[in-house]
C-alpha atoms as a PDB file:
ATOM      1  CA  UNK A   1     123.542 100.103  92.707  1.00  0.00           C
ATOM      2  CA  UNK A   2     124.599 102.603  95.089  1.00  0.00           C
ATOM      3  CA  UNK A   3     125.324 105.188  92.287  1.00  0.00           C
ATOM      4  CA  UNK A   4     121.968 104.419  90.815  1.00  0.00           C
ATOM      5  CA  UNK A   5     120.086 105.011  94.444  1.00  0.00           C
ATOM      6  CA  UNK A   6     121.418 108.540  94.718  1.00  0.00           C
ATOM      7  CA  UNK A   7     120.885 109.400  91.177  1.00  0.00           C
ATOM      8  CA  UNK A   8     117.176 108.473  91.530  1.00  0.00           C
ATOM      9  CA  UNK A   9     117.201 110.173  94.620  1.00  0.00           C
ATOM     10  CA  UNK A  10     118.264 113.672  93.630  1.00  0.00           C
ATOM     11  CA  UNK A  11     116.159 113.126  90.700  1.00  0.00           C
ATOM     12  CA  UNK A  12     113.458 112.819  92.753  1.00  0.00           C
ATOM     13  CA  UNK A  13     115.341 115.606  95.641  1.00  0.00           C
ATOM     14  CA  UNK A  14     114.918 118.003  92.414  1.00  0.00           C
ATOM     15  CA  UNK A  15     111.529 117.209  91.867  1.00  0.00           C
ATOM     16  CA  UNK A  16     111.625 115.693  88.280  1.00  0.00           C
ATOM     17  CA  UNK A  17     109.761 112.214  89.869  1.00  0.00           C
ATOM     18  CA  UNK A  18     107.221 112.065  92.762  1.00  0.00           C
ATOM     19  CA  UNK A  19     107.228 109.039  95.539  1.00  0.00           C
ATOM     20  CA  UNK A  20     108.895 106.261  93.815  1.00  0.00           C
ATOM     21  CA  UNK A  21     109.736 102.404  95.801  1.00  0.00           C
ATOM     22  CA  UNK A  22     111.793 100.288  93.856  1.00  0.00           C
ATOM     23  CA  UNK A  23     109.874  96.657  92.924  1.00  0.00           C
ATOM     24  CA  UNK A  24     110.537  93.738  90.719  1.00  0.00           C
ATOM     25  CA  UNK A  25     113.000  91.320  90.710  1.00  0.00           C
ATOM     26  CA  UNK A  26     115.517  93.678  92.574  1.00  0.00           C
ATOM     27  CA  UNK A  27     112.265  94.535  95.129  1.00  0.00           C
ATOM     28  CA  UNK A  28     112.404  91.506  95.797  1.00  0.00           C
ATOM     29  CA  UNK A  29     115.750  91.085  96.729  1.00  0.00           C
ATOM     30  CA  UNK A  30     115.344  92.715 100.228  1.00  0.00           C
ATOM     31  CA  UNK A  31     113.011  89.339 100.718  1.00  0.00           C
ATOM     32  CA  UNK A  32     114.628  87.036  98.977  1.00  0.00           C
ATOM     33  CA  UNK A  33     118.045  85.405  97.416  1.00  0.00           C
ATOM     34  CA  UNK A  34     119.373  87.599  94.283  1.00  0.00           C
ATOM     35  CA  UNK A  35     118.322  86.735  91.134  1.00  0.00           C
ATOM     36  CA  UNK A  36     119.595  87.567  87.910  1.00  0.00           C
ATOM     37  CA  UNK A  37     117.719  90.781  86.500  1.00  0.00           C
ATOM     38  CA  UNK A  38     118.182  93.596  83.378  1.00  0.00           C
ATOM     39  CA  UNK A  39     117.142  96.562  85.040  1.00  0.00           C
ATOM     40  CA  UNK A  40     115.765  98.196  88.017  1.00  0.00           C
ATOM     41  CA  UNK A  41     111.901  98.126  88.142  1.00  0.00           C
ATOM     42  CA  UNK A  42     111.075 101.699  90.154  1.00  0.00           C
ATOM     43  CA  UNK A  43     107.256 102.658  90.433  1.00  0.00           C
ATOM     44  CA  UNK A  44     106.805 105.933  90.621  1.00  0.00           C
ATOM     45  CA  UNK A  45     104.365 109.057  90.626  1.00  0.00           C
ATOM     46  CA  UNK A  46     104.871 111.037  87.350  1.00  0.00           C
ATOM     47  CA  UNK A  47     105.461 113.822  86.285  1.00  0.00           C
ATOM     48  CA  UNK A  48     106.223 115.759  89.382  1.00  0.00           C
ATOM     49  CA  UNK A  49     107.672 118.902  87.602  1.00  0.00           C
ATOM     50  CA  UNK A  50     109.338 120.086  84.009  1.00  0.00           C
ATOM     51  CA  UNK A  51     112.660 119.123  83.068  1.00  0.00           C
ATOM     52  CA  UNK A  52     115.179 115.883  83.236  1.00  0.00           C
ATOM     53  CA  UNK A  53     117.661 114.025  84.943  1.00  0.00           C
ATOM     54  CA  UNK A  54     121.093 114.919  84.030  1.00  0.00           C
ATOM     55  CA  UNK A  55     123.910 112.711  83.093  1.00  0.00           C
ATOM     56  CA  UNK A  56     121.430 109.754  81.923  1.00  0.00           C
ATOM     57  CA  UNK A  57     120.992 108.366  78.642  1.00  0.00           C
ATOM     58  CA  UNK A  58     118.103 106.653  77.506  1.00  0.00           C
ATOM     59  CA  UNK A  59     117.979 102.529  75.845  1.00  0.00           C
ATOM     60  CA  UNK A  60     115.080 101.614  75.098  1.00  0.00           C
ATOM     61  CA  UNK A  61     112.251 101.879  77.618  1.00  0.00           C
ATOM     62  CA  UNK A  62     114.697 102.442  80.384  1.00  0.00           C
ATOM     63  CA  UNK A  63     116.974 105.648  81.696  1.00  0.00           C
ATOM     64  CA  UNK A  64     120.581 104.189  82.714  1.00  0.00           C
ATOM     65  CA  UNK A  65     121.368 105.765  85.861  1.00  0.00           C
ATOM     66  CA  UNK A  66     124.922 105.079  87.122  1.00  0.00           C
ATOM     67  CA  UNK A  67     125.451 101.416  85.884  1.00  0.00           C
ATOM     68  CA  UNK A  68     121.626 100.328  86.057  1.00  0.00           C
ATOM     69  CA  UNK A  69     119.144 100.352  83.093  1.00  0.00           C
ATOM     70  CA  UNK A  70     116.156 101.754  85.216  1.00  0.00           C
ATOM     71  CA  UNK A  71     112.337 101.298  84.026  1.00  0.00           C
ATOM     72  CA  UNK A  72     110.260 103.990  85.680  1.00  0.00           C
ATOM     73  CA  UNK A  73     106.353 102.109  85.843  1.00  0.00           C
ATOM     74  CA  UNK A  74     104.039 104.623  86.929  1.00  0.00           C
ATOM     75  CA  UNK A  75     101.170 103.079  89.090  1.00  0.00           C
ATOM     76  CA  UNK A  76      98.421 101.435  87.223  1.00  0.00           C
ATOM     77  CA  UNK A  77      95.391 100.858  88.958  1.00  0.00           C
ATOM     78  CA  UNK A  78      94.565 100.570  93.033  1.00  0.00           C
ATOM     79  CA  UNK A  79      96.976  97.961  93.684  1.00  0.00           C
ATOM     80  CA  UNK A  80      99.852  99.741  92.595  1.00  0.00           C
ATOM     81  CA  UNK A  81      98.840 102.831  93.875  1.00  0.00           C
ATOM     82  CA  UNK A  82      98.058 101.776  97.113  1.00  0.00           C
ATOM     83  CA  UNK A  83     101.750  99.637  96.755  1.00  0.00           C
ATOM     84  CA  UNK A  84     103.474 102.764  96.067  1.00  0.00           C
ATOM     85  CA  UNK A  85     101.928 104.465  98.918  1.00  0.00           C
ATOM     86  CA  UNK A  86     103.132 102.071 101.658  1.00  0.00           C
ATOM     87  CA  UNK A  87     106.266 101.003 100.310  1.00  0.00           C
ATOM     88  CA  UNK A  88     109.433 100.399 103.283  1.00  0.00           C
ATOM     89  CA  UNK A  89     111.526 102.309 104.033  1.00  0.00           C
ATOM     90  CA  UNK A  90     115.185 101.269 103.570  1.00  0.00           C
ATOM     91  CA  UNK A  91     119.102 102.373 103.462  1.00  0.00           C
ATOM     92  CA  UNK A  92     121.008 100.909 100.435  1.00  0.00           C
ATOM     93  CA  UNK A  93     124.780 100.937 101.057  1.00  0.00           C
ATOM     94  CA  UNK A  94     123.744 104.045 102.886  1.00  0.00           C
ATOM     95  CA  UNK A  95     121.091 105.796 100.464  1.00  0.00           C
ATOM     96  CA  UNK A  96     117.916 105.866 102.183  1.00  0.00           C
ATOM     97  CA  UNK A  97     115.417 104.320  99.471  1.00  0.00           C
ATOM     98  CA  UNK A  98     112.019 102.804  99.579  1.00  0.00           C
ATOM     99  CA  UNK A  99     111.053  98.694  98.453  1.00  0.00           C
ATOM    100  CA  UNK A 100     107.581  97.805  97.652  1.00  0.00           C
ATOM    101  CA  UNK A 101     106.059  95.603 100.687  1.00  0.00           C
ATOM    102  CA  UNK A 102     106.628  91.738  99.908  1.00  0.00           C
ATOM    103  CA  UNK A 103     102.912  91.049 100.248  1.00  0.00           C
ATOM    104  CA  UNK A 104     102.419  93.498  97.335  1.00  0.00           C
ATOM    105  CA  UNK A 105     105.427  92.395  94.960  1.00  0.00           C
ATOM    106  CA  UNK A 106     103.175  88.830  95.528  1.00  0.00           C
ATOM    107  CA  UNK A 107      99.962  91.002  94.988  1.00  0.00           C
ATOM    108  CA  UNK A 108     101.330  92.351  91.892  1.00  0.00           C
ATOM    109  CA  UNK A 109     103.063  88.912  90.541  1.00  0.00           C
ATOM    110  CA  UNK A 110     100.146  87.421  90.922  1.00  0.00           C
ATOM    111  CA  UNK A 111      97.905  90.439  89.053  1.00  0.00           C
ATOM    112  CA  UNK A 112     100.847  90.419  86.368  1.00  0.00           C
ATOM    113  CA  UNK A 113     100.345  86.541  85.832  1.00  0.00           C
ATOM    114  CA  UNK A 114     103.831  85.698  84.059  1.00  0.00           C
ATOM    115  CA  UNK A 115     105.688  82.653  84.436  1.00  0.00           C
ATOM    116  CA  UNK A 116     108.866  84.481  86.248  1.00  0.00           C
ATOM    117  CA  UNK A 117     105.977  86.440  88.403  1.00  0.00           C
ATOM    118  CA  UNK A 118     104.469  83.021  89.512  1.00  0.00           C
ATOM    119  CA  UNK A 119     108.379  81.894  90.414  1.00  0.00           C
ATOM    120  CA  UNK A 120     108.738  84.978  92.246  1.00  0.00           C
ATOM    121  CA  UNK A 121     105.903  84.060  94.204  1.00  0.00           C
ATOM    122  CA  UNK A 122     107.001  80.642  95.421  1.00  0.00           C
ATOM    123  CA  UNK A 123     109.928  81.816  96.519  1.00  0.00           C
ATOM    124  CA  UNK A 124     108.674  84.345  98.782  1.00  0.00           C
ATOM    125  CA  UNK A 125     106.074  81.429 100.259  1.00  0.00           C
ATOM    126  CA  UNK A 126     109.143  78.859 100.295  1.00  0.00           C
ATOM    127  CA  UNK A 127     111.016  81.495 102.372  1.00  0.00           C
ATOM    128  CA  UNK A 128     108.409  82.454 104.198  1.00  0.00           C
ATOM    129  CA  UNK A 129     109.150  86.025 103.136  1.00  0.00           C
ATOM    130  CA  UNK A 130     105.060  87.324 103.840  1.00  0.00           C
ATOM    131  CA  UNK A 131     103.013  87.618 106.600  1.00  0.00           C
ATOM    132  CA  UNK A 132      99.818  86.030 105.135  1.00  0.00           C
ATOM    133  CA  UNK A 133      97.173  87.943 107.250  1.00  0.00           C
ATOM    134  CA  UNK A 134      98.221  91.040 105.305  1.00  0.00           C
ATOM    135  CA  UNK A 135      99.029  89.411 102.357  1.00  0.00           C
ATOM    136  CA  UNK A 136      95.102  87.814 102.096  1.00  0.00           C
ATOM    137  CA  UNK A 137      93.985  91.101 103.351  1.00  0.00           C
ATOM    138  CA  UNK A 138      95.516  93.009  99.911  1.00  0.00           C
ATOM    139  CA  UNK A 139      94.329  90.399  97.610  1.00  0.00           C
ATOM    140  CA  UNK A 140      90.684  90.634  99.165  1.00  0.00           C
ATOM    141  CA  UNK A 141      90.733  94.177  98.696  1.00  0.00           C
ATOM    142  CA  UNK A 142      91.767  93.823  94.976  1.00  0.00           C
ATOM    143  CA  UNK A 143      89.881  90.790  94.147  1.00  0.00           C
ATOM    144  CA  UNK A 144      92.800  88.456  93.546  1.00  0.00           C
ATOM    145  CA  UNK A 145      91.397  85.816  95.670  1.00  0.00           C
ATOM    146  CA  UNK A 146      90.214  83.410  93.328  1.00  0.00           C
ATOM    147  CA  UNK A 147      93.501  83.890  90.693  1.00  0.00           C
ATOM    148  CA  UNK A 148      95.021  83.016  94.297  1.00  0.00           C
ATOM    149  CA  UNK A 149      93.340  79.840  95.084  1.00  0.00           C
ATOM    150  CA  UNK A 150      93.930  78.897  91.055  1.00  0.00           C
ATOM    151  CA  UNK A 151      97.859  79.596  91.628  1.00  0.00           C
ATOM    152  CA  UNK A 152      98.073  77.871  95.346  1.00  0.00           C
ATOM    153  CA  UNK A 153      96.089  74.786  93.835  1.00  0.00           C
ATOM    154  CA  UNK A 154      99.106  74.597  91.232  1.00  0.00           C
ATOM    155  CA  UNK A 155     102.125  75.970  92.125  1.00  0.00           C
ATOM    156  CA  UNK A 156     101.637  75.352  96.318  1.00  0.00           C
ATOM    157  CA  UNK A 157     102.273  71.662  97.717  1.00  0.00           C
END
Protein backbone atom coordinates (compact mmCIF):
# COMPACT_ATOMS: atom_id res chain seq x y z
CA UNK A 1 0.00 0.00 0.00
CA UNK A 2 2.64 2.27 0.95
CA UNK A 3 4.09 2.33 -2.65
CA UNK A 4 0.64 2.94 -3.95
CA UNK A 5 0.06 6.10 -1.35
CA UNK A 6 3.09 7.94 -2.69
CA UNK A 7 2.45 7.15 -6.23
CA UNK A 8 -1.05 8.71 -5.92
CA UNK A 9 0.45 11.33 -4.09
CA UNK A 10 3.00 12.69 -6.54
CA UNK A 11 0.43 12.08 -9.06
CA UNK A 12 -1.59 14.32 -7.47
CA UNK A 13 1.98 16.58 -6.12
CA UNK A 14 2.30 16.94 -10.13
CA UNK A 15 -1.02 17.99 -10.63
CA UNK A 16 -2.41 15.19 -12.96
CA UNK A 17 -5.51 14.56 -10.11
CA UNK A 18 -7.15 17.22 -7.86
CA UNK A 19 -8.24 16.44 -3.97
CA UNK A 20 -8.65 12.80 -3.88
CA UNK A 21 -9.63 10.61 -0.17
CA UNK A 22 -9.41 7.11 -0.55
CA UNK A 23 -13.10 5.21 0.20
CA UNK A 24 -14.50 1.79 -0.18
CA UNK A 25 -13.75 -1.23 1.31
CA UNK A 26 -10.07 -0.10 2.06
CA UNK A 27 -11.84 3.48 3.44
CA UNK A 28 -13.20 1.63 5.52
CA UNK A 29 -10.49 -0.05 6.95
CA UNK A 30 -9.31 2.95 9.11
CA UNK A 31 -12.94 2.13 10.91
CA UNK A 32 -13.15 -1.17 10.74
CA UNK A 33 -11.47 -4.90 10.62
CA UNK A 34 -9.79 -5.60 7.00
CA UNK A 35 -11.70 -7.11 4.59
CA UNK A 36 -10.80 -8.76 1.56
CA UNK A 37 -10.91 -6.18 -1.47
CA UNK A 38 -9.61 -5.97 -5.49
CA UNK A 39 -8.59 -2.56 -5.65
CA UNK A 40 -8.31 0.73 -4.06
CA UNK A 41 -11.52 2.85 -4.39
CA UNK A 42 -9.94 6.72 -4.52
CA UNK A 43 -12.54 9.61 -5.23
CA UNK A 44 -11.14 12.21 -6.73
CA UNK A 45 -11.50 15.70 -8.57
CA UNK A 46 -10.64 15.24 -12.30
CA UNK A 47 -8.87 16.33 -14.52
CA UNK A 48 -6.64 18.72 -12.71
CA UNK A 49 -4.11 19.25 -15.61
CA UNK A 50 -2.76 17.46 -19.09
CA UNK A 51 -0.70 14.53 -19.01
CA UNK A 52 -0.30 10.99 -16.96
CA UNK A 53 1.08 9.16 -14.27
CA UNK A 54 4.23 7.46 -15.08
CA UNK A 55 5.21 3.95 -14.45
CA UNK A 56 1.38 2.72 -14.30
CA UNK A 57 -0.33 0.45 -16.50
CA UNK A 58 -3.84 0.31 -16.99
CA UNK A 59 -6.43 -3.25 -16.41
CA UNK A 60 -9.46 -2.65 -16.96
CA UNK A 61 -11.19 0.27 -15.26
CA UNK A 62 -8.36 0.63 -12.86
CA UNK A 63 -4.53 2.22 -13.03
CA UNK A 64 -2.13 -0.29 -10.99
CA UNK A 65 -0.06 1.86 -8.95
CA UNK A 66 2.75 0.04 -7.09
CA UNK A 67 1.01 -3.37 -6.29
CA UNK A 68 -2.70 -1.94 -6.08
CA UNK A 69 -5.28 -1.97 -8.95
CA UNK A 70 -6.62 1.64 -8.18
CA UNK A 71 -10.24 2.86 -9.45
CA UNK A 72 -10.23 6.63 -9.61
CA UNK A 73 -14.43 7.55 -9.02
CA UNK A 74 -14.81 11.07 -9.61
CA UNK A 75 -17.60 12.60 -7.34
CA UNK A 76 -21.09 12.09 -8.48
CA UNK A 77 -23.59 14.17 -7.07
CA UNK A 78 -23.67 16.35 -3.52
CA UNK A 79 -22.94 13.54 -1.38
CA UNK A 80 -19.81 12.68 -2.84
CA UNK A 81 -18.78 15.97 -3.38
CA UNK A 82 -19.38 17.20 -0.17
CA UNK A 83 -17.53 13.53 1.03
CA UNK A 84 -14.57 14.42 -0.89
CA UNK A 85 -14.42 17.79 0.54
CA UNK A 86 -14.19 16.77 4.23
CA UNK A 87 -12.41 13.68 3.98
CA UNK A 88 -9.56 12.94 7.23
CA UNK A 89 -6.68 13.46 7.19
CA UNK A 90 -4.29 10.52 7.75
CA UNK A 91 -0.48 9.09 7.60
CA UNK A 92 -0.24 5.60 5.95
CA UNK A 93 3.01 3.85 6.93
CA UNK A 94 4.14 7.42 6.85
CA UNK A 95 2.42 8.94 3.58
CA UNK A 96 0.15 11.54 4.63
CA UNK A 97 -3.24 10.56 2.75
CA UNK A 98 -6.83 11.43 3.17
CA UNK A 99 -10.02 8.59 4.10
CA UNK A 100 -13.51 9.50 3.42
CA UNK A 101 -15.38 10.25 6.94
CA UNK A 102 -17.10 6.90 8.24
CA UNK A 103 -20.48 8.62 8.41
CA UNK A 104 -20.13 9.20 4.64
CA UNK A 105 -18.66 5.67 3.51
CA UNK A 106 -22.31 4.71 5.47
CA UNK A 107 -23.91 7.72 3.54
CA UNK A 108 -22.64 6.43 0.38
CA UNK A 109 -23.28 2.47 1.12
CA UNK A 110 -26.41 3.22 1.83
CA UNK A 111 -27.01 5.65 -1.55
CA UNK A 112 -25.09 2.75 -3.49
CA UNK A 113 -27.66 0.10 -2.10
CA UNK A 114 -25.55 -3.23 -2.78
CA UNK A 115 -25.55 -6.17 -0.73
CA UNK A 116 -21.62 -5.79 0.32
CA UNK A 117 -22.57 -1.84 0.86
CA UNK A 118 -25.43 -2.85 3.31
CA UNK A 119 -22.63 -5.34 5.13
CA UNK A 120 -20.35 -2.54 5.23
CA UNK A 121 -22.83 -0.70 7.02
CA UNK A 122 -23.50 -3.08 9.89
CA UNK A 123 -20.26 -3.36 10.62
CA UNK A 124 -19.54 0.15 11.16
CA UNK A 125 -22.96 0.26 13.55
CA UNK A 126 -21.78 -3.18 15.23
CA UNK A 127 -18.45 -1.41 15.95
CA UNK A 128 -19.76 1.55 16.73
CA UNK A 129 -17.45 3.10 14.15
CA UNK A 130 -20.01 6.57 13.61
CA UNK A 131 -21.04 9.20 15.59
CA UNK A 132 -24.80 9.17 14.71
CA UNK A 133 -25.58 12.94 15.27
CA UNK A 134 -23.43 13.58 12.20
CA UNK A 135 -24.17 10.62 10.56
CA UNK A 136 -28.31 11.54 10.64
CA UNK A 137 -27.26 15.02 9.96
CA UNK A 138 -25.62 13.87 6.25
CA UNK A 139 -28.41 11.63 5.40
CA UNK A 140 -31.02 14.52 6.18
CA UNK A 141 -29.18 16.72 4.03
CA UNK A 142 -29.20 14.15 1.13
CA UNK A 143 -32.52 12.70 1.68
CA UNK A 144 -31.46 9.20 2.67
CA UNK A 145 -33.63 9.15 5.63
CA UNK A 146 -36.31 7.03 4.65
CA UNK A 147 -33.83 4.32 2.55
CA UNK A 148 -32.37 4.59 6.27
CA UNK A 149 -35.30 3.69 8.31
CA UNK A 150 -36.05 0.81 5.37
CA UNK A 151 -32.32 -0.59 6.01
CA UNK A 152 -32.37 -0.14 10.09
CA UNK A 153 -35.93 -1.90 10.06
CA UNK A 154 -34.02 -4.91 8.28
CA UNK A 155 -30.63 -5.19 8.75
CA UNK A 156 -30.58 -3.37 12.60
CA UNK A 157 -31.75 -5.60 15.71
Amino acid sequence: MNGTLEMIYRIQAEGVIGKYAIGGAVGATFYLEPVATADVGIFVMLPTASGGARGCRIEGERIVIGDWPVQFLPPHGALEEEALAGAVGTEVEGIRTWVLSAEHLVAIALQTGRAKDYARIVQFLEQDAVDADKLNSILKKHGLISQWEKFKSKYVQ
